[in-house]
C-alpha atoms as a PDB file:
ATOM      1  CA  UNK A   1      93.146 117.707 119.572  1.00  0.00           C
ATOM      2  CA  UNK A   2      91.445 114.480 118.953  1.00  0.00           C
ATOM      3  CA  UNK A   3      93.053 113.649 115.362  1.00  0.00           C
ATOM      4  CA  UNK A   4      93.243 109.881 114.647  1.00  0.00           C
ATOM      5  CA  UNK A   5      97.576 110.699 114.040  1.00  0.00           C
ATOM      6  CA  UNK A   6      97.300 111.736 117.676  1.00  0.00           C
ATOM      7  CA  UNK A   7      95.561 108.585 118.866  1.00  0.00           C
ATOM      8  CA  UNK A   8      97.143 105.726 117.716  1.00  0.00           C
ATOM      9  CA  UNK A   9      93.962 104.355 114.844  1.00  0.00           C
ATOM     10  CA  UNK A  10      96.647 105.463 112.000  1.00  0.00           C
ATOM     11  CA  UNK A  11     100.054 104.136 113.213  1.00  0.00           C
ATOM     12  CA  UNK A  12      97.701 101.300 114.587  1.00  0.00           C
ATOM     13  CA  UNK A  13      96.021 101.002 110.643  1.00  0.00           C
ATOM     14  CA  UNK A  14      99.577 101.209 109.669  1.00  0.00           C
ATOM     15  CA  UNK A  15     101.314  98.088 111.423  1.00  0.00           C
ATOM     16  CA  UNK A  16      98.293  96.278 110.805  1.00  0.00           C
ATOM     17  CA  UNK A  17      99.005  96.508 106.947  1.00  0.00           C
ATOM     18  CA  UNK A  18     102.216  95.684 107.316  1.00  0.00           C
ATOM     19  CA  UNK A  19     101.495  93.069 109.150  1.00  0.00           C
ATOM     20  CA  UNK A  20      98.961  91.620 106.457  1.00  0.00           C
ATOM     21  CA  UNK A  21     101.645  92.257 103.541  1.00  0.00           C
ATOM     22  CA  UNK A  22     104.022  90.138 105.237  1.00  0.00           C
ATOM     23  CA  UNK A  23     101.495  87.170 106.266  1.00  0.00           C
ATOM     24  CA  UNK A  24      99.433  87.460 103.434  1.00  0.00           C
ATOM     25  CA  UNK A  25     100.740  88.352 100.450  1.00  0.00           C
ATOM     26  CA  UNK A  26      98.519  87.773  97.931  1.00  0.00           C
ATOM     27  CA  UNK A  27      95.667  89.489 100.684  1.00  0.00           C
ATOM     28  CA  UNK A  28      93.429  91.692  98.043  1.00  0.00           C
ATOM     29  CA  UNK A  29      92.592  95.224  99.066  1.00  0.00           C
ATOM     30  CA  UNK A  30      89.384  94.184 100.667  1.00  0.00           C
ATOM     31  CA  UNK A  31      90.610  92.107 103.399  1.00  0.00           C
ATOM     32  CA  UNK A  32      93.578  95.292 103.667  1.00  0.00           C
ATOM     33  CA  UNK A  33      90.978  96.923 104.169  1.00  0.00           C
ATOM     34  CA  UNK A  34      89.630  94.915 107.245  1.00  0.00           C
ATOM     35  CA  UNK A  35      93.092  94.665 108.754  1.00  0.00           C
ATOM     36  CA  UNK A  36      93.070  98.662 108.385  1.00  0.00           C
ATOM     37  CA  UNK A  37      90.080  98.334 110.818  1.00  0.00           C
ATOM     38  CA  UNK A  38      91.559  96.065 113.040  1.00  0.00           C
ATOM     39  CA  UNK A  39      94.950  97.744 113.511  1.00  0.00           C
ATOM     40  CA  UNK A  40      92.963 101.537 114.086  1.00  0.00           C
ATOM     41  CA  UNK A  41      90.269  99.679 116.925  1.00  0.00           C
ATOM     42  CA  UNK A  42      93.866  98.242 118.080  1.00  0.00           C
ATOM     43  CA  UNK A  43      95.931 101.152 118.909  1.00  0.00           C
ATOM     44  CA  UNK A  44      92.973 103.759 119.537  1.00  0.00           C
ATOM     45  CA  UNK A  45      91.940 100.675 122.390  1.00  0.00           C
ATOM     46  CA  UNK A  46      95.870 100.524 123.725  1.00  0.00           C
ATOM     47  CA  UNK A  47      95.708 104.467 123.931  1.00  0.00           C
ATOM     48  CA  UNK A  48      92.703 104.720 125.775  1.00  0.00           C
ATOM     49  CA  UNK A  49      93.497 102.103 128.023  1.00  0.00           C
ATOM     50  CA  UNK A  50      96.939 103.211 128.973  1.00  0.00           C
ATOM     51  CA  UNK A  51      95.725 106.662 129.834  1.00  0.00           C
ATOM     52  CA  UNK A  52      92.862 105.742 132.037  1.00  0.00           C
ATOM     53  CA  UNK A  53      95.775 103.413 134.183  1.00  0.00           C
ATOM     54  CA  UNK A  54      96.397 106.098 136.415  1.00  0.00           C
ATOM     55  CA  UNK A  55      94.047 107.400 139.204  1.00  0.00           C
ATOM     56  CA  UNK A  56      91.651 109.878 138.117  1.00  0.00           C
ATOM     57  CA  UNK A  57      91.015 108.119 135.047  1.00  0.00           C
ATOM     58  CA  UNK A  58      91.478 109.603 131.270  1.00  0.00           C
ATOM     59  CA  UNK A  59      91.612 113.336 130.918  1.00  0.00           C
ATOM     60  CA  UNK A  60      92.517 114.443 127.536  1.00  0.00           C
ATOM     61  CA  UNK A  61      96.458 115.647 128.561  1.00  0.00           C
ATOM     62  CA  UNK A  62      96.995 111.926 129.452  1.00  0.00           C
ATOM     63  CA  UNK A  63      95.400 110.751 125.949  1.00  0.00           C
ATOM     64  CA  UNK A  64      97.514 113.172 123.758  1.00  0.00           C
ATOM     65  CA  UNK A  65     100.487 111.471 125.969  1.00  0.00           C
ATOM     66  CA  UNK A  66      99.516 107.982 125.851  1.00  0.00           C
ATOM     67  CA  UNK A  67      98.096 108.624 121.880  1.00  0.00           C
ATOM     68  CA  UNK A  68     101.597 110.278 121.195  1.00  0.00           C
ATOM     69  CA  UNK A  69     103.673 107.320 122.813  1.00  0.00           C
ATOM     70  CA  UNK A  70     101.454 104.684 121.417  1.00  0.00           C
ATOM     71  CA  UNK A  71     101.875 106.326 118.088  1.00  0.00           C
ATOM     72  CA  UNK A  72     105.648 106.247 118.328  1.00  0.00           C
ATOM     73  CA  UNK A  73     105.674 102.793 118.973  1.00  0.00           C
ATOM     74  CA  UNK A  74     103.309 101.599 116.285  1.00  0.00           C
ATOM     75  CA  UNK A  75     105.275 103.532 114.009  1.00  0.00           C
ATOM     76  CA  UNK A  76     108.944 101.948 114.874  1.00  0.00           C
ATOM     77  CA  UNK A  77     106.820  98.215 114.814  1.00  0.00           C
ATOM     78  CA  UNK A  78     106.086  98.887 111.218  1.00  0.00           C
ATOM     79  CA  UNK A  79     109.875 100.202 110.235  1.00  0.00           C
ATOM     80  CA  UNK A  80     110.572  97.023 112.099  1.00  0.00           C
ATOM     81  CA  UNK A  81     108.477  94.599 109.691  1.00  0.00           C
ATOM     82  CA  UNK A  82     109.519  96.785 106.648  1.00  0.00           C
ATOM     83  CA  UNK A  83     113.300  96.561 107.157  1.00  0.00           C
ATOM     84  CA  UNK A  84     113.107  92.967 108.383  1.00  0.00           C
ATOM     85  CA  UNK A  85     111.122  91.131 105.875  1.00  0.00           C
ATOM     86  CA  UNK A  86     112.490  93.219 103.229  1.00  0.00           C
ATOM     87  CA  UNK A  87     109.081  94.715 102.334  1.00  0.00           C
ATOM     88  CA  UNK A  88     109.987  98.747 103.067  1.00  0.00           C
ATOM     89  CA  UNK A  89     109.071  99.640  99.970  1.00  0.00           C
ATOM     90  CA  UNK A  90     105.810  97.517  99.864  1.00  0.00           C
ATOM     91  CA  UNK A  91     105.207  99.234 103.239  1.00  0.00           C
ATOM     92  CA  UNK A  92     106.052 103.036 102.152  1.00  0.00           C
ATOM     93  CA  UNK A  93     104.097 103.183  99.206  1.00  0.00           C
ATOM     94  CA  UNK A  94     100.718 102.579 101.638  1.00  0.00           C
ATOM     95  CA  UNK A  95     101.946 104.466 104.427  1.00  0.00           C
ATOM     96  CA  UNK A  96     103.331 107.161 102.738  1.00  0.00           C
ATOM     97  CA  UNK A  97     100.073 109.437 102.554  1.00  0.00           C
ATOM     98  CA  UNK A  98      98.730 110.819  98.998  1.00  0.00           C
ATOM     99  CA  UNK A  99      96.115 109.951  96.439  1.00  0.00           C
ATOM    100  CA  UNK A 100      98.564 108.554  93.391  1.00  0.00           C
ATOM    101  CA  UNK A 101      97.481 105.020  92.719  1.00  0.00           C
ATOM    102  CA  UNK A 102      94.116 105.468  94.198  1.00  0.00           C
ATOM    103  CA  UNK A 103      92.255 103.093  91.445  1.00  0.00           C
ATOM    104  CA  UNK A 104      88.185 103.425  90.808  1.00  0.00           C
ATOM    105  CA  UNK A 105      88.381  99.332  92.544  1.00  0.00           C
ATOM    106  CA  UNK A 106      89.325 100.721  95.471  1.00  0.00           C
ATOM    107  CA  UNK A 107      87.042 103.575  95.661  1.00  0.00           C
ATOM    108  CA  UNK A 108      83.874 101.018  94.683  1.00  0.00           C
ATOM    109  CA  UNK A 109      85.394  98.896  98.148  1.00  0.00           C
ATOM    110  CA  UNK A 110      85.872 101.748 100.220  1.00  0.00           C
ATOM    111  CA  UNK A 111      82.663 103.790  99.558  1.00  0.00           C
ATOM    112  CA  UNK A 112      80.001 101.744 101.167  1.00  0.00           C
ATOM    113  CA  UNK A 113      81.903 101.858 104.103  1.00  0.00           C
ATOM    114  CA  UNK A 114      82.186 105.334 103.640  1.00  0.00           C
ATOM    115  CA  UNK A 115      78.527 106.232 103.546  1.00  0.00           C
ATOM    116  CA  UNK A 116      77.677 103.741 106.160  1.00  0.00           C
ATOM    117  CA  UNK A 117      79.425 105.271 108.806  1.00  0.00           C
ATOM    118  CA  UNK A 118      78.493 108.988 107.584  1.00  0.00           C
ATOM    119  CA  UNK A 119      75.367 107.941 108.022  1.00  0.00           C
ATOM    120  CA  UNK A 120      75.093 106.424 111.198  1.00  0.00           C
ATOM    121  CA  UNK A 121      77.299 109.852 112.344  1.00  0.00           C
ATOM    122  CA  UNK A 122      74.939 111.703 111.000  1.00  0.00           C
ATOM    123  CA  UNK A 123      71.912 109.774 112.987  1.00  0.00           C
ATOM    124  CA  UNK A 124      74.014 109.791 116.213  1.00  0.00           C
ATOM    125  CA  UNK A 125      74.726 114.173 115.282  1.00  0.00           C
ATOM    126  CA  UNK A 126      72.704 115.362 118.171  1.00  0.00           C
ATOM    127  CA  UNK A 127      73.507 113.135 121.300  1.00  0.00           C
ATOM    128  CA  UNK A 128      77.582 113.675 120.257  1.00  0.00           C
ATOM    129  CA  UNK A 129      76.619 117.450 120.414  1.00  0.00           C
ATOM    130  CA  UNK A 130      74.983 117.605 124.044  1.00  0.00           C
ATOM    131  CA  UNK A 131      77.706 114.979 124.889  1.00  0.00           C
ATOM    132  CA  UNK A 132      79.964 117.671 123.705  1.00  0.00           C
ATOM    133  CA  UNK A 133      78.835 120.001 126.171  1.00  0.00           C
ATOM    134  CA  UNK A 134      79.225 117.950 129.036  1.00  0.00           C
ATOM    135  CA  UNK A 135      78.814 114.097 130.292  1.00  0.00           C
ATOM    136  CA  UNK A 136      76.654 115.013 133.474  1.00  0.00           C
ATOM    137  CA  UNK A 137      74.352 117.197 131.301  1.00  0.00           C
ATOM    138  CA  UNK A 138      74.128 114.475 128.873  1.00  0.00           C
ATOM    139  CA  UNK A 139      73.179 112.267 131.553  1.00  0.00           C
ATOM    140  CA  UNK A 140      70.735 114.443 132.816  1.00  0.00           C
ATOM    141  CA  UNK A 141      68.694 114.345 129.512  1.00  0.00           C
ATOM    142  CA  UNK A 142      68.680 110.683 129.383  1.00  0.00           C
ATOM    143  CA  UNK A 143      71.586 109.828 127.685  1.00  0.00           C
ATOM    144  CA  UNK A 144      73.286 106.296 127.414  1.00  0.00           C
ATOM    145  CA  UNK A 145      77.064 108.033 126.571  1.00  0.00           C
ATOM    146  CA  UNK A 146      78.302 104.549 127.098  1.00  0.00           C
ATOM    147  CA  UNK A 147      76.044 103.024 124.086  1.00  0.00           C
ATOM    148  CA  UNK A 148      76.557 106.714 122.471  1.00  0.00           C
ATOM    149  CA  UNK A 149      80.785 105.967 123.004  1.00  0.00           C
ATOM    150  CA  UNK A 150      80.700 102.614 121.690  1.00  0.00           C
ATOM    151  CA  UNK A 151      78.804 103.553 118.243  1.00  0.00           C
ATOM    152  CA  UNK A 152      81.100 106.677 118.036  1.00  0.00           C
ATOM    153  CA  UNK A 153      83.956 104.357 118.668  1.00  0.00           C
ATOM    154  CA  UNK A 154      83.447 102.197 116.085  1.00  0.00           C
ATOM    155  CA  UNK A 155      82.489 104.767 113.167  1.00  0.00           C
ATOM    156  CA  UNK A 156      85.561 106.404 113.861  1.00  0.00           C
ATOM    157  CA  UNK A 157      87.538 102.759 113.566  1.00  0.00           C
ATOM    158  CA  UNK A 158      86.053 102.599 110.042  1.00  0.00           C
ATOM    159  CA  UNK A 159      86.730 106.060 109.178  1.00  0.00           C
ATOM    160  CA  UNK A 160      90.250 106.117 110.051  1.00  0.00           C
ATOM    161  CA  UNK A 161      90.710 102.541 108.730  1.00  0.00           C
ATOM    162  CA  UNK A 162      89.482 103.271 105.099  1.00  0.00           C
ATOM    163  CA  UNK A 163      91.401 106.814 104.953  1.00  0.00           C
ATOM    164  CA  UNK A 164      94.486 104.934 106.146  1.00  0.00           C
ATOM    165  CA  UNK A 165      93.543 101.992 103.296  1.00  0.00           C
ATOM    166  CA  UNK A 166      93.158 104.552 100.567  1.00  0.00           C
ATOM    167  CA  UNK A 167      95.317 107.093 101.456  1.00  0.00           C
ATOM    168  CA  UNK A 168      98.112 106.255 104.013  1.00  0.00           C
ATOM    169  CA  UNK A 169      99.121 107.960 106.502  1.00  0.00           C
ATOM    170  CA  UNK A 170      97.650 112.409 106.383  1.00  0.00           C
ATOM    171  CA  UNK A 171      98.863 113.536 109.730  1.00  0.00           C
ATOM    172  CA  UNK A 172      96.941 117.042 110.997  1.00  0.00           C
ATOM    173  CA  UNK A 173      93.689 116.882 108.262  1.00  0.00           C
ATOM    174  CA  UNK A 174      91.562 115.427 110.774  1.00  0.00           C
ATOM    175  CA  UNK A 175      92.997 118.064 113.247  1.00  0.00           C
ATOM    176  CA  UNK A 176      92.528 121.473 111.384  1.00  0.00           C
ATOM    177  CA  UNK A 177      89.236 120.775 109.596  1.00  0.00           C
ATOM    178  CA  UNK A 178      86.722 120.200 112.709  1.00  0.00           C
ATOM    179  CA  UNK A 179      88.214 123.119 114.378  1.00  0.00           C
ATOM    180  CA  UNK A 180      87.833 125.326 111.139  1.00  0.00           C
ATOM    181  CA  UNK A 181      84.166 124.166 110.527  1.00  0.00           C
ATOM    182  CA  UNK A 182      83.216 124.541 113.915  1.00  0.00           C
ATOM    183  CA  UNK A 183      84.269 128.466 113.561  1.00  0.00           C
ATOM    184  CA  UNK A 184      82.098 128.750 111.189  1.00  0.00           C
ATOM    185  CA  UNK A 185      78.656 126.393 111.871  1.00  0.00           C
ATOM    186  CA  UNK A 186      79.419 126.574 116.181  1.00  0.00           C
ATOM    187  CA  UNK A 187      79.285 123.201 117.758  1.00  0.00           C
ATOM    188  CA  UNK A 188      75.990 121.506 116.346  1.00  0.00           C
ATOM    189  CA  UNK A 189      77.339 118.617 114.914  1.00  0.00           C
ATOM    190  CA  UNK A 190      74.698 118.139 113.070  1.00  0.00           C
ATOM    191  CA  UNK A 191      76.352 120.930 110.835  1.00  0.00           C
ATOM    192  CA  UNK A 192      79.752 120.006 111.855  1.00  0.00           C
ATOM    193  CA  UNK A 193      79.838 116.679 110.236  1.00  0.00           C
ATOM    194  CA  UNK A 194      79.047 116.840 106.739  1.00  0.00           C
ATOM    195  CA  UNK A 195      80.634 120.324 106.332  1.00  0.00           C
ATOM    196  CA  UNK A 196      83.946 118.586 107.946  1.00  0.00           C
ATOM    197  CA  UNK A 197      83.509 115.785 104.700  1.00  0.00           C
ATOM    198  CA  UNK A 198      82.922 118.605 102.251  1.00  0.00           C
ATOM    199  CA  UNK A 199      85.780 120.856 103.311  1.00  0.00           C
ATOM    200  CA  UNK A 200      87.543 118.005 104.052  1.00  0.00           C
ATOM    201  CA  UNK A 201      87.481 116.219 101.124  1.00  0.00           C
ATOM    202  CA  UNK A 202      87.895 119.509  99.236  1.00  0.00           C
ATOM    203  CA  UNK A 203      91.166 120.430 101.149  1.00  0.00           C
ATOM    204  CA  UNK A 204      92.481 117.297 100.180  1.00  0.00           C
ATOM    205  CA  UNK A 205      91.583 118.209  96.312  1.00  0.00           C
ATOM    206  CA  UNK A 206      93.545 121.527  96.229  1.00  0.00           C
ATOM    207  CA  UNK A 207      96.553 119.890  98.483  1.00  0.00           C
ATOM    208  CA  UNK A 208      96.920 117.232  95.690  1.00  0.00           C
ATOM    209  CA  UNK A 209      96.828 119.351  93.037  1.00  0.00           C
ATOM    210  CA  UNK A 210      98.943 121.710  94.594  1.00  0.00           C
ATOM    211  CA  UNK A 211     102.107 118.968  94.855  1.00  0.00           C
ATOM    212  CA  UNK A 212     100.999 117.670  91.029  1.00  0.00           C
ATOM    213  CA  UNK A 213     101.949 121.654  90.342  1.00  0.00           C
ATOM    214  CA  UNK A 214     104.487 123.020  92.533  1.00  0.00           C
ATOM    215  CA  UNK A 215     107.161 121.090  90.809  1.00  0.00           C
ATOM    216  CA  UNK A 216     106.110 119.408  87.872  1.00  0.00           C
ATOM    217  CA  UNK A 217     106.638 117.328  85.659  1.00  0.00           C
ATOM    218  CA  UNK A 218     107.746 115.395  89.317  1.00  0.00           C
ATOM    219  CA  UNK A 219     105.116 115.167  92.037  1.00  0.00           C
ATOM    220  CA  UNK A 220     105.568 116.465  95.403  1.00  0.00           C
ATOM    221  CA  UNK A 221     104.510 114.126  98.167  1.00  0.00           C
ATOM    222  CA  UNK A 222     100.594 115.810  99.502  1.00  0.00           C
ATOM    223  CA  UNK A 223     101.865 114.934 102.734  1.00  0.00           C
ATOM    224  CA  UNK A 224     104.388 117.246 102.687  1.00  0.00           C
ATOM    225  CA  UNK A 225     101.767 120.167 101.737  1.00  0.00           C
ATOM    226  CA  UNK A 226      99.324 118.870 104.472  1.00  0.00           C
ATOM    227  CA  UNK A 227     102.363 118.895 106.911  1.00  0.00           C
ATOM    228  CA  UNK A 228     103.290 122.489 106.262  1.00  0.00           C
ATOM    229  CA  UNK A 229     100.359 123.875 107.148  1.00  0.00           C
ATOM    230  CA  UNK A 230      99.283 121.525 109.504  1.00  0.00           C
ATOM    231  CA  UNK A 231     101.654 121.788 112.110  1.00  0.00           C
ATOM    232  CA  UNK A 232     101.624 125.720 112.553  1.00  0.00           C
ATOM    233  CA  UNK A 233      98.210 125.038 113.247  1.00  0.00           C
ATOM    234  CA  UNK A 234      99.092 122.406 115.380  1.00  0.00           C
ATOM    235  CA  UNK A 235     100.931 124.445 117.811  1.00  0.00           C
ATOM    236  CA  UNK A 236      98.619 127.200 117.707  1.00  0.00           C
ATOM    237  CA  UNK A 237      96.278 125.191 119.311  1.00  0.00           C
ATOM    238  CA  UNK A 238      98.094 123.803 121.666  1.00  0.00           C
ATOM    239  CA  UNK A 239      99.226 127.512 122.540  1.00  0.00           C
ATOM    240  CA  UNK A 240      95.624 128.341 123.159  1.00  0.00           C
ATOM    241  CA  UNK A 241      95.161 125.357 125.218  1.00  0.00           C
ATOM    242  CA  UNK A 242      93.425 123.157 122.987  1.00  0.00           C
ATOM    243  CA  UNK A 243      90.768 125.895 122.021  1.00  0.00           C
ATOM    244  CA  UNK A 244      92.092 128.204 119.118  1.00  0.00           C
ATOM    245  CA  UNK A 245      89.225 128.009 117.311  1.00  0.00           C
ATOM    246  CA  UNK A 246      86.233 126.560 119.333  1.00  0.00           C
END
């Protein structure tokens, strides 16, 4: 249940660019970009750290709790900035969530950070799969998980910080594609990974072109596609205790 919606890094991304529309507004979409980061390493830090407050440390009820509350309040932050500095619409047409207005320019700034961090997720594959299985086996084998958390930590700061620059605000895609993939390839992430981008990225394809279709000539927001299927699958999950399709 680990989706960056449910952990803070996109309502975090999201008051972050708020934040940089209202005290920079001529900021270009690189350093948007960087505040994207910022915002996601923000709230996924102030979700982490308010579950592990109580004794017994973080177990992942208390992060879905803490992620969800977080989330909440990120979210009513950036309604805050939008209705007070009169930038709402500024504001809604990143947070929104779709592809329209996606430029080439943007794509040229957010690739390289792209492939940089599917790389070094790729390289790091194999320790996040026995760390998968279990921290004391990881251990065992001569594992540093806390250098191994840090590195994950931050590739999934730039992940969610460029989708949330580029795209806004996709609740539930990084929630039903992992579970799907790993169905099919099992839990080697070595596999997982880069068939999560390609089914990913291909989901995203159909769900655009779905709500450029379903009532044209007008164009139905993709996040309302995404949602629709997304939350069924949502609460399947969490039916099955958090393993519908592990």
């Amino acid at each position: 249940m680990a989706d960056p919606g449910l952990l803070g890094l996109t309502a975090g991304a999201n008051a972050a660019l708020a934040l940089t529309i209202v005290l920079i507004p001529s900021a270009n979409y690189f350093w948007i970009t960087i505040a994207c980061f910022i915002g996601a390493a923000l709230g996924m830090v102030l979700v982490i750290g308010i579950g592990s407050i109580r004794r017994g440390g973080l177990s992942p009820f208390r992060l879905v709790l803490a992620g969800a509350a977080i989330s909440a309040f990120l979210h009513a932050i950036t309604e805050w900035i939008g209705l007070y500095f009169m930038i709402s619409k500024d504001v809604s047409m990143w947070t929104a969530g779709g592809l329209i207005g996606t430029t080439w320019g943007q794509l040229q700034i957010i690739v390289p950070f792209i492939l940089i961090s599917i790389t070094f997720a790729l390289l790091l594959a194999r320790q996040l799969t026995i760390l998968s299985l279990n921290e004391e086996v990881a251990i065992g084998l001569g594992q540093n998980i806390t250098r191994v958390k840090y590195m994950l930590f931050l590739i999934i700061v730039l992940l969610a910080g460029t989708s949330v620059a580029l795209v806004g605000n996709l609740a539930f895609v990084g929630l039903m594609i992992p579970h799907i993939v790993r169905r099919v390839t099992g839990t080697d992430y070595r596999f997982v990974l880069p068939m999560s981008a390609i089914l990913g990225g291909t989901f995203m394809l159909l769900a655009d072109t779905l709500a450029r279709t379903i009532n044209a000539p007008f164009e139905t927001p993709v996040v309302a596609i995404v949602s629709i299927l997304g939350l069924p699958f949502f609460l399947l999950i969490v039916q099955k205790g958090g393993r519908a399709f592990v």
